[in-house]
PDB file of N, CA and C in Angstrom:
ATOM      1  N   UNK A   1     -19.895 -13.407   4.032  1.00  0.00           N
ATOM      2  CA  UNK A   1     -19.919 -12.326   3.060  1.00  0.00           C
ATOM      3  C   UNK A   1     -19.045 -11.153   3.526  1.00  0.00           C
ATOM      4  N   UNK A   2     -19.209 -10.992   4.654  1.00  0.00           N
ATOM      5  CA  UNK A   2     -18.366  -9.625   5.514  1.00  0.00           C
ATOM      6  C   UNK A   2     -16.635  -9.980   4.896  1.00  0.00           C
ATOM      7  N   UNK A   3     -16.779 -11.341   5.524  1.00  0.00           N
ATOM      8  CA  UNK A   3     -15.330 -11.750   5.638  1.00  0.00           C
ATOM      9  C   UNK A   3     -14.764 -11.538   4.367  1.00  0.00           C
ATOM     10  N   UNK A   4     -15.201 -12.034   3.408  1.00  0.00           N
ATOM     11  CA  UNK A   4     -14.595 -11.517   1.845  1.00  0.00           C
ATOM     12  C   UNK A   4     -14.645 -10.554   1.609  1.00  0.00           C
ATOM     13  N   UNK A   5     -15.450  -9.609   1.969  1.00  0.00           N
ATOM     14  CA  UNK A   5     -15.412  -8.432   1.553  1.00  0.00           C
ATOM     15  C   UNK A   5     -14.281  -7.365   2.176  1.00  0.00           C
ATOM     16  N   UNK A   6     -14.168  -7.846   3.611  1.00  0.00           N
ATOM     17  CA  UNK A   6     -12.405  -7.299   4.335  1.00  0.00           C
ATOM     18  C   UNK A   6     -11.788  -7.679   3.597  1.00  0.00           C
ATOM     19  N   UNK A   7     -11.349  -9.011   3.383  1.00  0.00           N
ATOM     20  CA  UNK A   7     -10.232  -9.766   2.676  1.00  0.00           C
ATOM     21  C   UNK A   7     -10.403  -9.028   1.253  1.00  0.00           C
ATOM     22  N   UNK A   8     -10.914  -8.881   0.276  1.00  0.00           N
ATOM     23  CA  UNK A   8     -11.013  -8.063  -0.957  1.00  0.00           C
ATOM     24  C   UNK A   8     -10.571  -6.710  -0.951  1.00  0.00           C
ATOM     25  N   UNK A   9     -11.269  -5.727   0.263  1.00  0.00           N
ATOM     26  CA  UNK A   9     -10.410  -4.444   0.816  1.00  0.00           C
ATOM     27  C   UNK A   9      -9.184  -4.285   1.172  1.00  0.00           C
ATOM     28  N   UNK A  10      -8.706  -5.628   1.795  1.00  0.00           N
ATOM     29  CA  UNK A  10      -7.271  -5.634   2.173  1.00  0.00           C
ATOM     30  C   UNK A  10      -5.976  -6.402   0.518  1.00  0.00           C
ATOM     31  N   UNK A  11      -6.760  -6.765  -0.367  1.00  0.00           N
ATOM     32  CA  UNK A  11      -6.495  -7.059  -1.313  1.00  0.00           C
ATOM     33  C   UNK A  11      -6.234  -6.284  -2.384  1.00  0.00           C
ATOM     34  N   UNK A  12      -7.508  -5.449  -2.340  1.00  0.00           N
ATOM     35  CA  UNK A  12      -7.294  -4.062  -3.527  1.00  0.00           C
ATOM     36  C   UNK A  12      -6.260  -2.806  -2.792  1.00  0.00           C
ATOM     37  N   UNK A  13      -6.413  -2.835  -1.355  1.00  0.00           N
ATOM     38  CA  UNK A  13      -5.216  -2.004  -0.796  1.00  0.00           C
ATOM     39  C   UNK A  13      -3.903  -2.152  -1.252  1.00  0.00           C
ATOM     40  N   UNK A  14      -3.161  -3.771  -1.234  1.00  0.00           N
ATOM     41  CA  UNK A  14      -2.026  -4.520  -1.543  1.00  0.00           C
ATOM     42  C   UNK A  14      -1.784  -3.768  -3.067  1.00  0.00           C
ATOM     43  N   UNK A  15      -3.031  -4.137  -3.745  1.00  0.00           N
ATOM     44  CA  UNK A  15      -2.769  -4.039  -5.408  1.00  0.00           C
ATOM     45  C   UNK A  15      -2.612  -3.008  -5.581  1.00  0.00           C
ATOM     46  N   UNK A  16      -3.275  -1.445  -5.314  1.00  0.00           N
ATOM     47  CA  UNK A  16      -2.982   0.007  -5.059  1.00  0.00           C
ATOM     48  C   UNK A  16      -1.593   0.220  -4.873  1.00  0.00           C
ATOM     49  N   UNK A  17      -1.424  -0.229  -3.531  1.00  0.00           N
ATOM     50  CA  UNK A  17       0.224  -0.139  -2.907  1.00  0.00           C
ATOM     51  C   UNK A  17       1.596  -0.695  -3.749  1.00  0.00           C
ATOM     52  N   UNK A  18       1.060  -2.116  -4.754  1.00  0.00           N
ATOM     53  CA  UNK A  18       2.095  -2.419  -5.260  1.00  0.00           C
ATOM     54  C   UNK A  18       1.805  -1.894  -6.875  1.00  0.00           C
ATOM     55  N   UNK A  19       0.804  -1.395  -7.414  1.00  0.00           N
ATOM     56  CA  UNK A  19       1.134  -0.129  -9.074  1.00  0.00           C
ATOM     57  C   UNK A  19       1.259   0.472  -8.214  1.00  0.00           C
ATOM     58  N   UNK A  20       1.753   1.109  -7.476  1.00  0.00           N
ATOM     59  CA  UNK A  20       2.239   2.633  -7.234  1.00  0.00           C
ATOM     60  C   UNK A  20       4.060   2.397  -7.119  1.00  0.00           C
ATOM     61  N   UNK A  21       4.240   1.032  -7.055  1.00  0.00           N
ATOM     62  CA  UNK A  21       5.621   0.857  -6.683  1.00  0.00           C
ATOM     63  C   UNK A  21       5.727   0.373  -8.452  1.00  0.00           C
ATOM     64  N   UNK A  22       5.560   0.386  -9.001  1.00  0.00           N
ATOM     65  CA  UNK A  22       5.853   0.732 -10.555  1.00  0.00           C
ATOM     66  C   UNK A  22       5.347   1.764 -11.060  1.00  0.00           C
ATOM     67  N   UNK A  23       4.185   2.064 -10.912  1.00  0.00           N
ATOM     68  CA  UNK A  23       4.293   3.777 -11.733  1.00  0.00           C
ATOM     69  C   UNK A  23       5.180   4.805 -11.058  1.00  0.00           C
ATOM     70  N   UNK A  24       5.747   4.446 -10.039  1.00  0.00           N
ATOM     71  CA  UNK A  24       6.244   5.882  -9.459  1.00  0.00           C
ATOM     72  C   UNK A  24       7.518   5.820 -10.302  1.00  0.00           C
ATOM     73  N   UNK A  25       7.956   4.848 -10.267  1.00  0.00           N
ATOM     74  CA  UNK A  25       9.569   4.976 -10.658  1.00  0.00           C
ATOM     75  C   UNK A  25       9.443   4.937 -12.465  1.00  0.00           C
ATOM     76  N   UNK A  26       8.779   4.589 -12.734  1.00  0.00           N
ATOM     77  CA  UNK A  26       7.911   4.729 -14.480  1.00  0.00           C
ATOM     78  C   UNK A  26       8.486   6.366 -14.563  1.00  0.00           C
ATOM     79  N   UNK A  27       7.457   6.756 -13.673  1.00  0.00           N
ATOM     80  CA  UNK A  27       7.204   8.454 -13.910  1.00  0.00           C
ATOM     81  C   UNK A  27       8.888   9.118 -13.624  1.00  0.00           C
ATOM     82  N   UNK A  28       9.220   8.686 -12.983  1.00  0.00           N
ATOM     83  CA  UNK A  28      11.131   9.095 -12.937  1.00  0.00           C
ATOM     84  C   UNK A  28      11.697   9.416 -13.662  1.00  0.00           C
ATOM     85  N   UNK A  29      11.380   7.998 -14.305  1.00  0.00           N
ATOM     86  CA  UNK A  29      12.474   8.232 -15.930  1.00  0.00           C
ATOM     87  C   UNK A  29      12.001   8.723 -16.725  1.00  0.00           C
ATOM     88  N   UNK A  30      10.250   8.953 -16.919  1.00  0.00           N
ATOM     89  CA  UNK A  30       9.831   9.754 -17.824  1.00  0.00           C
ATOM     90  C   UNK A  30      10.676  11.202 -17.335  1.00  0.00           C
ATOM     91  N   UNK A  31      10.257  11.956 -16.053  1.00  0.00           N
ATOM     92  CA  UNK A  31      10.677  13.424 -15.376  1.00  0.00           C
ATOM     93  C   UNK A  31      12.040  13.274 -16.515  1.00  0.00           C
ATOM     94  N   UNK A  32      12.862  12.243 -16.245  1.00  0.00           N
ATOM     95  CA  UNK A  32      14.582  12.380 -16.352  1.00  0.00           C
ATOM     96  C   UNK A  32      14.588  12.578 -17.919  1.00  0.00           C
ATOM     97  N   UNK A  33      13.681  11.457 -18.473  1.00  0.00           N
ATOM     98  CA  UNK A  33      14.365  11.256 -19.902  1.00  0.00           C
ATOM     99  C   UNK A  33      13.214  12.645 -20.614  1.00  0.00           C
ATOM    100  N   UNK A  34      12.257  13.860 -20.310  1.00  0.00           N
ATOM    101  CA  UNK A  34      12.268  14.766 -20.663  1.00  0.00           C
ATOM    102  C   UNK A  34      12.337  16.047 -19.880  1.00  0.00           C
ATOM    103  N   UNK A  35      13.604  15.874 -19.027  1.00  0.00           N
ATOM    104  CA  UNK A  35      14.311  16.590 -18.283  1.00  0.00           C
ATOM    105  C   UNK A  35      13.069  17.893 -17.423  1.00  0.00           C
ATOM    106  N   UNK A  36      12.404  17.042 -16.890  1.00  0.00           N
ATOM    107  CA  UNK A  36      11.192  17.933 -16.712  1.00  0.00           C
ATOM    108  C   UNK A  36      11.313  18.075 -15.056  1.00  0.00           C
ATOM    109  N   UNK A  37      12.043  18.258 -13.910  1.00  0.00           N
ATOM    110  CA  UNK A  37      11.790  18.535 -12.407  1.00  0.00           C
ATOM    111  C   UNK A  37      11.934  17.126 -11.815  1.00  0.00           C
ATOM    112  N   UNK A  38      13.314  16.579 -12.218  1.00  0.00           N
ATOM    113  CA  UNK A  38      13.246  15.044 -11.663  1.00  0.00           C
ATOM    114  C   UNK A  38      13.877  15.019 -10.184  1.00  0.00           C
ATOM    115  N   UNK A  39      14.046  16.321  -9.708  1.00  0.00           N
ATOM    116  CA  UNK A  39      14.304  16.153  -8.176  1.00  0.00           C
ATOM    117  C   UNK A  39      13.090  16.200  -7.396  1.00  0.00           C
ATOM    118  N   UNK A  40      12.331  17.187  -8.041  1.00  0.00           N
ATOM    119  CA  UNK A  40      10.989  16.821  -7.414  1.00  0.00           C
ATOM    120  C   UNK A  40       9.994  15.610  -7.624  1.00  0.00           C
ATOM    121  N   UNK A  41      10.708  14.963  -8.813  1.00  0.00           N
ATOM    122  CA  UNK A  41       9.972  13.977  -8.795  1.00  0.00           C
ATOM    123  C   UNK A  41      10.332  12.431  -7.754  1.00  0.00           C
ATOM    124  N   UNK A  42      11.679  12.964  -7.972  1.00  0.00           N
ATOM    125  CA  UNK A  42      12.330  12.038  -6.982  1.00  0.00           C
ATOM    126  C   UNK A  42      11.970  12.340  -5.286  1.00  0.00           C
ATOM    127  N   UNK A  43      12.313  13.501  -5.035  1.00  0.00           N
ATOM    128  CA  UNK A  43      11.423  13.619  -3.578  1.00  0.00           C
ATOM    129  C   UNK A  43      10.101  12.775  -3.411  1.00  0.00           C
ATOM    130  N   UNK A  44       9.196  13.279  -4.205  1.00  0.00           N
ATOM    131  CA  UNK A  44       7.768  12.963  -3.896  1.00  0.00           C
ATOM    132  C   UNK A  44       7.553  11.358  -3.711  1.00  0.00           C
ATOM    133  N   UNK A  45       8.828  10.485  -4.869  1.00  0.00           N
ATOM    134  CA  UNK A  45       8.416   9.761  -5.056  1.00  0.00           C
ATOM    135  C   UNK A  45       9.263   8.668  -3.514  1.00  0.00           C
ATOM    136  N   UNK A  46       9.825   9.302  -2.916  1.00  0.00           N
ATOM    137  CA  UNK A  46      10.486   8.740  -2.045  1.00  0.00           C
ATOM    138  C   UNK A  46       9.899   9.127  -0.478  1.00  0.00           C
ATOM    139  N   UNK A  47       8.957   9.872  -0.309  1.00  0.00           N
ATOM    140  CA  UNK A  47       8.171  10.294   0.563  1.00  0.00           C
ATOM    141  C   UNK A  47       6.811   8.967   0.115  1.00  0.00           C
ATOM    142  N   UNK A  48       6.560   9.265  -1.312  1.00  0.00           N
ATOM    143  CA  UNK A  48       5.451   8.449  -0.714  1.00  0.00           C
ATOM    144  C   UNK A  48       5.263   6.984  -0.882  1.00  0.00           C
ATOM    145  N   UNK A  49       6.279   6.632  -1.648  1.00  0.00           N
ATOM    146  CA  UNK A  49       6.496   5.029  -1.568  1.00  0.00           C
ATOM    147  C   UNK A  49       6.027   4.132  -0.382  1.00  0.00           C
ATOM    148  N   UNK A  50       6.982   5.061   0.436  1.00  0.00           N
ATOM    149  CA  UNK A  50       7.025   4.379   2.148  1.00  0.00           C
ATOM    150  C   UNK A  50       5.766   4.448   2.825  1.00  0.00           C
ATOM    151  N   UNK A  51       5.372   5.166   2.274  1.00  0.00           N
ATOM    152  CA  UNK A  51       4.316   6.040   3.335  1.00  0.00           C
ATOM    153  C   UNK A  51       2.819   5.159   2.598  1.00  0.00           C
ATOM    154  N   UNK A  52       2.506   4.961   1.818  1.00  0.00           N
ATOM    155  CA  UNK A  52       1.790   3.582   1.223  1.00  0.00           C
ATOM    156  C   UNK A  52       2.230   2.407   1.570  1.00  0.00           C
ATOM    157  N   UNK A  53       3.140   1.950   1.623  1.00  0.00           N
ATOM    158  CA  UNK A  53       3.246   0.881   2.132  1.00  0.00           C
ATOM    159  C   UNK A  53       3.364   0.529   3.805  1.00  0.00           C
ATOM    160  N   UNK A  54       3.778   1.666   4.062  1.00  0.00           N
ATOM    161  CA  UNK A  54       3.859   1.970   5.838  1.00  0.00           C
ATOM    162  C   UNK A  54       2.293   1.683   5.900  1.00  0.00           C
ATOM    163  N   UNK A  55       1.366   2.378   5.213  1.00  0.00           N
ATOM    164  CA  UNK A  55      -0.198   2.389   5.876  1.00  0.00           C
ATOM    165  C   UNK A  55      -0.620   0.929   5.003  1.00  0.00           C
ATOM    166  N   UNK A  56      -0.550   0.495   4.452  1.00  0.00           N
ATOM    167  CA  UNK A  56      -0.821  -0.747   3.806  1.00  0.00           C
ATOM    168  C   UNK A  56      -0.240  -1.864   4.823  1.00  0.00           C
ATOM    169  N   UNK A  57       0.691  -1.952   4.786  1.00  0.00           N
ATOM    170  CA  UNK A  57       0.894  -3.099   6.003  1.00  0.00           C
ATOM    171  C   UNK A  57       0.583  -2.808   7.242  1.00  0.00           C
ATOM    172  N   UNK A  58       0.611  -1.591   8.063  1.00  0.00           N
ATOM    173  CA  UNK A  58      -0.191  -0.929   9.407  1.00  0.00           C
ATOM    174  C   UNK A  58      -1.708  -1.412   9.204  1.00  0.00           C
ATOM    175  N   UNK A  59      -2.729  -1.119   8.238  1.00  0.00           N
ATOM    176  CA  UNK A  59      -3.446  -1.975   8.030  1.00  0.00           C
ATOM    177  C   UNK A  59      -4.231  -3.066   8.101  1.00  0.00           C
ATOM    178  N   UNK A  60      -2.857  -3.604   7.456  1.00  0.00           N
ATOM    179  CA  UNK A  60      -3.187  -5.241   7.293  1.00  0.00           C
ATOM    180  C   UNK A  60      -2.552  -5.960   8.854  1.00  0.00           C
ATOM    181  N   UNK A  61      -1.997  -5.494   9.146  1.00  0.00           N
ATOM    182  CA  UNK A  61      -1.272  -5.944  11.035  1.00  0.00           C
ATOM    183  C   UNK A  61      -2.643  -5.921  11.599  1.00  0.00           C
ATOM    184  N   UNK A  62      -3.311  -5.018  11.612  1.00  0.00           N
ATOM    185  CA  UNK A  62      -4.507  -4.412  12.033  1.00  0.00           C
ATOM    186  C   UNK A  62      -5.182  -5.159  12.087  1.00  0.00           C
ATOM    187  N   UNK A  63      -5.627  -5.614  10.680  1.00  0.00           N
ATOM    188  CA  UNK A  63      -7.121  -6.728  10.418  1.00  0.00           C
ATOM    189  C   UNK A  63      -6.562  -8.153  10.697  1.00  0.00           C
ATOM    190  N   UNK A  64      -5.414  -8.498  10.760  1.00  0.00           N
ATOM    191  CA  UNK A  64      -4.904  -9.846  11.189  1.00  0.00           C
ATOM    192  C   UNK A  64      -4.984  -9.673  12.277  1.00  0.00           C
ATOM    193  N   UNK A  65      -4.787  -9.009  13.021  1.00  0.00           N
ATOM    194  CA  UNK A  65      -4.841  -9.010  14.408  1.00  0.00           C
ATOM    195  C   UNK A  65      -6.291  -8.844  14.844  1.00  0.00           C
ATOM    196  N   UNK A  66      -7.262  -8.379  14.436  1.00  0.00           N
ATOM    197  CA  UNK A  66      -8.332  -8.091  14.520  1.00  0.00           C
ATOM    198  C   UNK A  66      -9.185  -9.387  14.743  1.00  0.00           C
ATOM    199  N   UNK A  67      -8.670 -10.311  13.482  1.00  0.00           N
ATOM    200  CA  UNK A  67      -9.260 -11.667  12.959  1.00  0.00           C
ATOM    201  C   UNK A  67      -8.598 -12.798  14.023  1.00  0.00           C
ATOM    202  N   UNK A  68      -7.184 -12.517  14.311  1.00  0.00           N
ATOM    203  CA  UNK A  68      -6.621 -13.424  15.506  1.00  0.00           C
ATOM    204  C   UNK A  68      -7.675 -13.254  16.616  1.00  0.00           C
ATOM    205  N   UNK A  69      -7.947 -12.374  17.397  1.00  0.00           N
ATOM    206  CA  UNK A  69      -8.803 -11.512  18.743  1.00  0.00           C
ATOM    207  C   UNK A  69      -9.631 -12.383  18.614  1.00  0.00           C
ATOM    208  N   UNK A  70     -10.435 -12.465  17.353  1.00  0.00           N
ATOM    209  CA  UNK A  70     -11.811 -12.992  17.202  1.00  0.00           C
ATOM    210  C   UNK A  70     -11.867 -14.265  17.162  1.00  0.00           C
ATOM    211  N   UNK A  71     -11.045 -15.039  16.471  1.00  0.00           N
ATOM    212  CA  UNK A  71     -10.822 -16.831  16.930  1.00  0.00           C
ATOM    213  C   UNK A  71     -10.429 -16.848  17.990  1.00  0.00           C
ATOM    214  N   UNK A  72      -9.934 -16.192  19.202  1.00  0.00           N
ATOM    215  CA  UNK A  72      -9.857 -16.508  20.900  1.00  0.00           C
ATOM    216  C   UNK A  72     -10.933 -16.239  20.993  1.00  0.00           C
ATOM    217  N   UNK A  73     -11.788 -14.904  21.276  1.00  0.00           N
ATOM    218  CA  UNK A  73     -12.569 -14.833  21.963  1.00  0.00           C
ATOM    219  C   UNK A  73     -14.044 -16.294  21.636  1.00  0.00           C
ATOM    220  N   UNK A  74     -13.957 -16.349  20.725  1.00  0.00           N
ATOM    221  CA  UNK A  74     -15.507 -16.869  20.057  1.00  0.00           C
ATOM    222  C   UNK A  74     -14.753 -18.452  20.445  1.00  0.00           C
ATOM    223  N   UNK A  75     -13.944 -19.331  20.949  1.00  0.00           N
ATOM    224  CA  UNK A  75     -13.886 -20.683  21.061  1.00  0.00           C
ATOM    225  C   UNK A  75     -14.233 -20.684  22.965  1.00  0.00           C
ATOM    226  N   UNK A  76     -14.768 -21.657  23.100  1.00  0.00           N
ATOM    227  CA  UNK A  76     -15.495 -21.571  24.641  1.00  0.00           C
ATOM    228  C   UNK A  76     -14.287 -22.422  25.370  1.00  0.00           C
TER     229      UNK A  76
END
């Protein structure tokens, strides 16, 4: 039960991380096409792209590695 329930956390993280890599750039062309602060939209959106996916895969390295540790230690 644990185990699915990481794997589901590390799943809805992925899905978070990847709509944000379509709404951000969505919201762009909205900024552009009603000329509303599209440098700031472009900053923000280039700060935080990375920076979600930087902690989304940091993460997930994390719990794979976590889950590797644990099949060494636990075989006799």
């Amino acid at each position: 039960m644990i185990r699915a329930l990481q794997w589901l956390s590390i799943a809805l993280m992925w899905g978070f991380a990847l709509s944000l890599m379509v709404l951000v750039p969505w919201l762009v062309v909205v900024a552009a096409r009603w000329h509303d602060a599209l440098n700031w939209s472009l900053a923000i959106s280039l700060v935080m792209l990375p920076v979600y996916l930087t902690v989304a895969g940091v993460l997930t390295y994390v719990f794979v590695g976590l889950q590797r540790g644990r099949d060494d230690r636990s075989s006799p």
